[in-house]
Protein backbone atom coordinates (compact mmCIF):
# COMPACT_ATOMS: atom_id res chain seq x y z
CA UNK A 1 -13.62 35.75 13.86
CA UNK A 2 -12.30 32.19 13.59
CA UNK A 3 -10.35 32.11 10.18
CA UNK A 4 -10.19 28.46 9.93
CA UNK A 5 -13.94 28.03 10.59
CA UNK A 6 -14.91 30.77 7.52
CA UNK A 7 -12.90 29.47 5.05
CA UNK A 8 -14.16 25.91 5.10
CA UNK A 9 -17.40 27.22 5.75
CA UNK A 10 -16.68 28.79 1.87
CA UNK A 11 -15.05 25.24 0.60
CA UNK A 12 -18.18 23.45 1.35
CA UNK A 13 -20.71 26.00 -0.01
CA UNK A 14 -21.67 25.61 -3.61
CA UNK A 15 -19.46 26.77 -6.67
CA UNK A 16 -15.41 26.95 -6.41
CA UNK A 17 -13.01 29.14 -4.07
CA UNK A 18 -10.95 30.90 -6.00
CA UNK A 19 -8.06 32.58 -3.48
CA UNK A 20 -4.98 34.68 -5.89
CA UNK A 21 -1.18 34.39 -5.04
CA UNK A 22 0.02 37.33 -3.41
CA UNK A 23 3.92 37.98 -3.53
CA UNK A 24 4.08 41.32 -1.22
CA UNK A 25 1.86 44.08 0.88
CA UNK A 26 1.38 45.83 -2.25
CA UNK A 27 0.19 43.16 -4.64
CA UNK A 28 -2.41 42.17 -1.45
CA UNK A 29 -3.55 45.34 -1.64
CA UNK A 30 -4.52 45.69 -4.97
CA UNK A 31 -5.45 41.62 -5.22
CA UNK A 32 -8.04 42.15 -1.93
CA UNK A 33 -9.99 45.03 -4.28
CA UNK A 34 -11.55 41.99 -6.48
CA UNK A 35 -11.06 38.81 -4.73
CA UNK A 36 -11.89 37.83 -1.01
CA UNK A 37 -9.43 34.91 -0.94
CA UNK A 38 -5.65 35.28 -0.51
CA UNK A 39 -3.56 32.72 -1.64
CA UNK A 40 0.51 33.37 0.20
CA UNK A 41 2.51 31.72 -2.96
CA UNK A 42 5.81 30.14 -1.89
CA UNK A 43 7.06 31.01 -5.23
CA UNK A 44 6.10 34.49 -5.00
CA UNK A 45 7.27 35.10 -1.60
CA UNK A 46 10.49 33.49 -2.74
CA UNK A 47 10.90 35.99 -5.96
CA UNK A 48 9.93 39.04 -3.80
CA UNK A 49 11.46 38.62 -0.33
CA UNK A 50 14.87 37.22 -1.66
CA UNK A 51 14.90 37.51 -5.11
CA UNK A 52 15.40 33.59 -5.24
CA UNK A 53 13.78 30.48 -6.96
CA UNK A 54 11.45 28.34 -5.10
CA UNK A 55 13.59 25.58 -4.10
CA UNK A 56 13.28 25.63 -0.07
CA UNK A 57 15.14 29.34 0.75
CA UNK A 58 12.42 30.49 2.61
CA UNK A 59 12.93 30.68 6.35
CA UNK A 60 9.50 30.13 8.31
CA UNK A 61 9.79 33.08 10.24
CA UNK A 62 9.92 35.78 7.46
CA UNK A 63 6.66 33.42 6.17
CA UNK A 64 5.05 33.68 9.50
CA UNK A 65 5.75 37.58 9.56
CA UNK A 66 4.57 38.22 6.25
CA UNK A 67 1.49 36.24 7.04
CA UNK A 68 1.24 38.51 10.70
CA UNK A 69 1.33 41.83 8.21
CA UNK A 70 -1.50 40.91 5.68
CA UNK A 71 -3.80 39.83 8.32
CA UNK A 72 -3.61 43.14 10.16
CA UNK A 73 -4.18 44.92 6.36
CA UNK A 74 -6.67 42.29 5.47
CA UNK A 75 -8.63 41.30 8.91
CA UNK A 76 -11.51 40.03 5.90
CA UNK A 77 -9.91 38.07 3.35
CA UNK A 78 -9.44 34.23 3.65
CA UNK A 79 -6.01 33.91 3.52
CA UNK A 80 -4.02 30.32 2.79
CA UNK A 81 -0.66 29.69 2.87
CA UNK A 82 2.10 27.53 1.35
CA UNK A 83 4.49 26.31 4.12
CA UNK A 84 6.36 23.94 1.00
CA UNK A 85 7.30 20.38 3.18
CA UNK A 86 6.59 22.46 6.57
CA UNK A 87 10.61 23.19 6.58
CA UNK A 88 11.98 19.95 6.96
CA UNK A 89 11.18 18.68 10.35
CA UNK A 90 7.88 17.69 11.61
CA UNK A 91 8.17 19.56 15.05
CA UNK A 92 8.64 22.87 12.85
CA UNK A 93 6.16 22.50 10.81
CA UNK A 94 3.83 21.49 13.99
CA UNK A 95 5.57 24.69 15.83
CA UNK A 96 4.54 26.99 12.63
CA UNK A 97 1.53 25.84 12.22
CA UNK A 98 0.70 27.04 15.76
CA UNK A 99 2.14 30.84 15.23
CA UNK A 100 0.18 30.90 11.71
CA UNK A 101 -3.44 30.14 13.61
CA UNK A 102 -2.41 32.63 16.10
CA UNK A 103 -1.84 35.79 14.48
CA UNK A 104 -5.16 34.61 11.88
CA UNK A 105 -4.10 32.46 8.94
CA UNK A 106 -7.01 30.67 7.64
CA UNK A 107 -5.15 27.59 6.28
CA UNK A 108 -2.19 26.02 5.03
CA UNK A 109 -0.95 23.62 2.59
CA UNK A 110 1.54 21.07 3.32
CA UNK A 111 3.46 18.98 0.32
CA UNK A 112 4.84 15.73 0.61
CA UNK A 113 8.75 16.87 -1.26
CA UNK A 114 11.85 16.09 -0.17
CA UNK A 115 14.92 18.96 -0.17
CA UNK A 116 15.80 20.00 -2.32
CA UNK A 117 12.15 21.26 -3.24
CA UNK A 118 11.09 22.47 -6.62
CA UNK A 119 7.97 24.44 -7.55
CA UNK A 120 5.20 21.76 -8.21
CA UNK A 121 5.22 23.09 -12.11
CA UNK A 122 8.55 22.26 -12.91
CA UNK A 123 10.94 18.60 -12.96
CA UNK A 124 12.95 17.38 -10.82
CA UNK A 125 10.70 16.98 -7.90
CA UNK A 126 11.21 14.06 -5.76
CA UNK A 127 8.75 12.88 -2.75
CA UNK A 128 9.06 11.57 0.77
CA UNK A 129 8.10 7.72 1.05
CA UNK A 130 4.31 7.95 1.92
CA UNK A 131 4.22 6.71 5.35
CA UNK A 132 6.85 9.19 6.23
CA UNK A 133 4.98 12.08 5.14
CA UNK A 134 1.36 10.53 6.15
CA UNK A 135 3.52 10.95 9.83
CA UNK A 136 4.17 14.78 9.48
CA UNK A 137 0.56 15.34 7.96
CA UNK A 138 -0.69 13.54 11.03
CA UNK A 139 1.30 15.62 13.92
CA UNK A 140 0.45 18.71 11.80
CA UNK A 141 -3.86 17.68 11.79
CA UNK A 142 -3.47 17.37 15.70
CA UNK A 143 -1.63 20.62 16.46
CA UNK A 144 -4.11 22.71 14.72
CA UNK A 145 -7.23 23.93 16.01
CA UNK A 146 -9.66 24.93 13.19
CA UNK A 147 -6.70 25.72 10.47
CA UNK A 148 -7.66 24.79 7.13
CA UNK A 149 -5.23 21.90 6.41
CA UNK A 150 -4.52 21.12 2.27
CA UNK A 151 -2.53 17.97 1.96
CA UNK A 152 -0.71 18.39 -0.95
CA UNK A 153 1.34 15.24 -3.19
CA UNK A 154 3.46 15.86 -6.08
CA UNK A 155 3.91 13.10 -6.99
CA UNK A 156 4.11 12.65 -10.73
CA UNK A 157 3.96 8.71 -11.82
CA UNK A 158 0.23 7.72 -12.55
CA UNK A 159 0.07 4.98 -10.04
CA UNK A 160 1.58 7.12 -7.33
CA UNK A 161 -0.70 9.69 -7.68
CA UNK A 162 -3.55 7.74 -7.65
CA UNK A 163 -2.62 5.99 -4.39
CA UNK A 164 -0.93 9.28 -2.85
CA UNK A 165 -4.68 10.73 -3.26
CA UNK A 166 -6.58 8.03 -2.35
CA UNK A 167 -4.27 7.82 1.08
CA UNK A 168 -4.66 11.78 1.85
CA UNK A 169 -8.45 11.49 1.37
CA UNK A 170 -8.23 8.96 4.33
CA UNK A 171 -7.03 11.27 6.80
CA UNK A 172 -8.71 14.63 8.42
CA UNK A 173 -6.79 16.65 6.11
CA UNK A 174 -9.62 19.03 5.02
CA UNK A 175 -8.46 19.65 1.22
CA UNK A 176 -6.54 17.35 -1.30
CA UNK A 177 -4.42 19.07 -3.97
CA UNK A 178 -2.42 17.13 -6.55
CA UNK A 179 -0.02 19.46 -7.81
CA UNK A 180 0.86 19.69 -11.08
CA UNK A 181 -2.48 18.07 -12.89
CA UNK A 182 -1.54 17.57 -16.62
CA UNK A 183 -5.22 17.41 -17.92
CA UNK A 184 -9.25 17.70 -17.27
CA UNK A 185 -9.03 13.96 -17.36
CA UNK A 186 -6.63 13.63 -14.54
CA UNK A 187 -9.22 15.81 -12.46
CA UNK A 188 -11.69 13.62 -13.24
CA UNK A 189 -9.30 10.32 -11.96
CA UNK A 190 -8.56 12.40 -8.79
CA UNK A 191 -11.77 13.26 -7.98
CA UNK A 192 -13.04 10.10 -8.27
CA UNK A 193 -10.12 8.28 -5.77
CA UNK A 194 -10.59 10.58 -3.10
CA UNK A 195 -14.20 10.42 -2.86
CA UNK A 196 -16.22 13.08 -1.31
CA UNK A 197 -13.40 14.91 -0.19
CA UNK A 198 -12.84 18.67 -0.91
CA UNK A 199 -10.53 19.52 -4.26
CA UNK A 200 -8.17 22.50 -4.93
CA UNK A 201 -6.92 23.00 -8.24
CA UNK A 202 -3.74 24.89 -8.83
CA UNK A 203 -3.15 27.05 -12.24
CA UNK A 204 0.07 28.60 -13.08
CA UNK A 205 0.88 30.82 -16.40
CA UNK A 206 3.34 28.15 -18.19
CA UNK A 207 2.83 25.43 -15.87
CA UNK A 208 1.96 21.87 -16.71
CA UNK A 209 -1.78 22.04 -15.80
CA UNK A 210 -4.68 23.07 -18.39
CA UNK A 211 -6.47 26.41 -18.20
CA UNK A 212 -9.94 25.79 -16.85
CA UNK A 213 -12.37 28.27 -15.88
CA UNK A 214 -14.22 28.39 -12.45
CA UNK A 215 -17.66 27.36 -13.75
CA UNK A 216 -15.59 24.28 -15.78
CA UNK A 217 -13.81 23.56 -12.49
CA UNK A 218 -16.81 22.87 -10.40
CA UNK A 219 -18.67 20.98 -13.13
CA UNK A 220 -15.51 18.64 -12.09
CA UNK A 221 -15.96 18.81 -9.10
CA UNK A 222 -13.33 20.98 -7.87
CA UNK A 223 -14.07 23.15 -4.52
CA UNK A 224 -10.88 25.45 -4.42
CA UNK A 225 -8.82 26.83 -6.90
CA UNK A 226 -5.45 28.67 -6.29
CA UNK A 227 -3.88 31.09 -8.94
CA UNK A 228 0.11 31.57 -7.83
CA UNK A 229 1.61 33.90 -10.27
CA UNK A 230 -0.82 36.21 -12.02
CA UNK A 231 0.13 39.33 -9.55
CA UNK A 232 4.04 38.16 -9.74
CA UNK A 233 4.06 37.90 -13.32
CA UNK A 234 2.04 40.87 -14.22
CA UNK A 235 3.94 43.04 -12.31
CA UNK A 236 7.02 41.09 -14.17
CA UNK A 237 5.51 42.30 -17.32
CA UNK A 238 4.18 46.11 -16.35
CA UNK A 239 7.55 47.08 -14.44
CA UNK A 240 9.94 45.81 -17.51
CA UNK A 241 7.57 47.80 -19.92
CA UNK A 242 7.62 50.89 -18.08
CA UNK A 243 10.83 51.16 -17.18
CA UNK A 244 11.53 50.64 -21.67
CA UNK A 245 9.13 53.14 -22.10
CA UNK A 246 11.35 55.59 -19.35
CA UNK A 247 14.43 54.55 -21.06
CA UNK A 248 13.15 55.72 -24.76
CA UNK A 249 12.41 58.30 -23.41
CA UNK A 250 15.40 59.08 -22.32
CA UNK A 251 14.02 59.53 -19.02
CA UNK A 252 10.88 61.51 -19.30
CA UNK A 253 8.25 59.94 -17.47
CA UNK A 254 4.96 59.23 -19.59
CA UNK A 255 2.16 62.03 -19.74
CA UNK A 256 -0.45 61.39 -16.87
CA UNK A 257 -4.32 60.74 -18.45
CA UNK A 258 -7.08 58.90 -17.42
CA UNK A 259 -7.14 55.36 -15.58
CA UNK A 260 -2.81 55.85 -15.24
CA UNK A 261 -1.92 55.58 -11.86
CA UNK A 262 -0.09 58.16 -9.93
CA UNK A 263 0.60 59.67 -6.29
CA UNK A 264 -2.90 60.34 -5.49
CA UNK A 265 -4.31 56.68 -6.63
CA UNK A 266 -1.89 54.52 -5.21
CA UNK A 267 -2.33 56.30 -1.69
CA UNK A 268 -5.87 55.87 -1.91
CA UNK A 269 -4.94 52.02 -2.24
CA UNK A 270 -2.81 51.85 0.31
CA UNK A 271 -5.19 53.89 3.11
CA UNK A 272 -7.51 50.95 3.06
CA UNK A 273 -5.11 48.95 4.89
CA UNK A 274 -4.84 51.47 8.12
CA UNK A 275 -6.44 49.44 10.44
CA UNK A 276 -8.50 52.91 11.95
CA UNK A 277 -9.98 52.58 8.38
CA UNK A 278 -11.33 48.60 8.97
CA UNK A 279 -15.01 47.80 9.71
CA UNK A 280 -15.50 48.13 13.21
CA UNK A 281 -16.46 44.41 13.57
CA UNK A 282 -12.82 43.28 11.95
CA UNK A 283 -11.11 45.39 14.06
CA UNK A 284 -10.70 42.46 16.80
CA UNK A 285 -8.57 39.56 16.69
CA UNK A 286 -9.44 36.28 15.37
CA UNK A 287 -11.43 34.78 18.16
């Protein structure tokens, strides 16, 4: 199967791609029962494998492992992935880009931030000078092979956006994503700079951007939409609710009934991703 190839095959088609953040094994596991697009959320990975804000602690070969683990659990799902500024240097994020379409990512995004980083939702971000990143986005398009490439800007004055967007369009990045979006109107001003020119659309719970629905997002024209958190912050929610619930109760764990999960339905989750268990036609690697 050629990852890269499927997923843009799915950007083109009609309606919106919507692919969820994923912070762990688990949360793919129980994310791949309802949606067939993986996103690989820097700030998820971030909060799960180091227990750290998203502000450039991720080393790219704990991302490039993680990625090597879901695609053996999830030989079917699309699955993209946030490499932040590509870690730094241009030959690194050429030299990841290579091991991600080898083990069977499907595409990447790449942001034009300089270090220190923030999570495109919050302040404080600051960007490369445009040529400089237009360089790294341009090593990065001829390295891959048929990866998925998302140029991302975050830039956040109006002019620079506009011209940061218009300028990405340009290239033979496949995707444009302008992070950070503070209204439907601002879709609308994208969408019309960068011409004909695939759209992702990022939503975040308490992030700056509105919450739009995936029938509202492709009446703007939007072709991809990634959701970062939802796994990350429900499990947030669920784990510091249960573990109230254990402590009122002075340790007795809750009474088992219908729909709770236990033992038996959390293994049954979990044997899905034995790869004797795949479809005998996913079973290969990526050709």
């Amino acid at each position: 199967m050629n990852y890269g190839d499927e997923l843009r095959s799915e950007i083109m088609s009609n309606g919106v791609t919507p692919l969820i953040g994923v912070f762990d094994m688990f949360s793919a596991s129980v994310a791949a029962q309802h949606y067939d697009g993986l996103f690989v959320s820097g700030f998820g990975f971030a909060a799960s494998y180091y227990g750290l804000p998203d502000i450039g602690f991720i080393a790219w070969p704990d991302m490039v492992s993680f990625v090597q683990r879901l695609r053996l659990a999830f030989p079917a799902q699309h699955l993209l992935v946030d490499i932040d500024d590509g870690y730094v240097d241009p030959e690194v994020a050429c030299h990841v880009i290579e091991q991600l379409e080898l083990i069977g990512a499907s595409g990447v995004i790449l942001e034009d931030q300089q270090r220190p980083r923030r999570c495109g939702h919050v302040e404080g971000k600051r960007i490369l000078p445009l040529p400089e990143y237009l360089e790294k986005l341009e090593m990065v398009l001829r390295t891959r092979r048929d990866l998925v490439v998302v140029a991302r800007t975050d830039a956040t004055d109006e002019e620079e956006i506009l011209r940061r967007a218009a300028a990405l369009a340009e290239t033979d990045a496949d995707v444009i994503l302008v992070d950070g979006v503070r209204s439907v109107e601002w879709i609308h001003r994208v969408r019309k700079v960068i011409g004909g020119k695939p759209l992702l659309f990022n939503q975040i719970a308490g992030g700056k951007s509105p919450r739009v629905s995936l029938p509202e997002l492709a009446d703007l024209g939007v072709n991809m939409a990634i959701y970062s958190t939802p796994c990350l912050f429900a499990a947030q929610s669920a784990m510091d609710e249960a573990l109230l619930r254990l402590k009122g109760a002075d340790g007795r764990l809750p009474e088992t009934t219908a729909g709770s999960i236990g033992v038996k339905e959390s293994l049954a989750l979990l044997e899905r991703n034995i790869s004797r268990n795949h479809p005998r036609e996913l079973a290969g690697s990526p050709a």
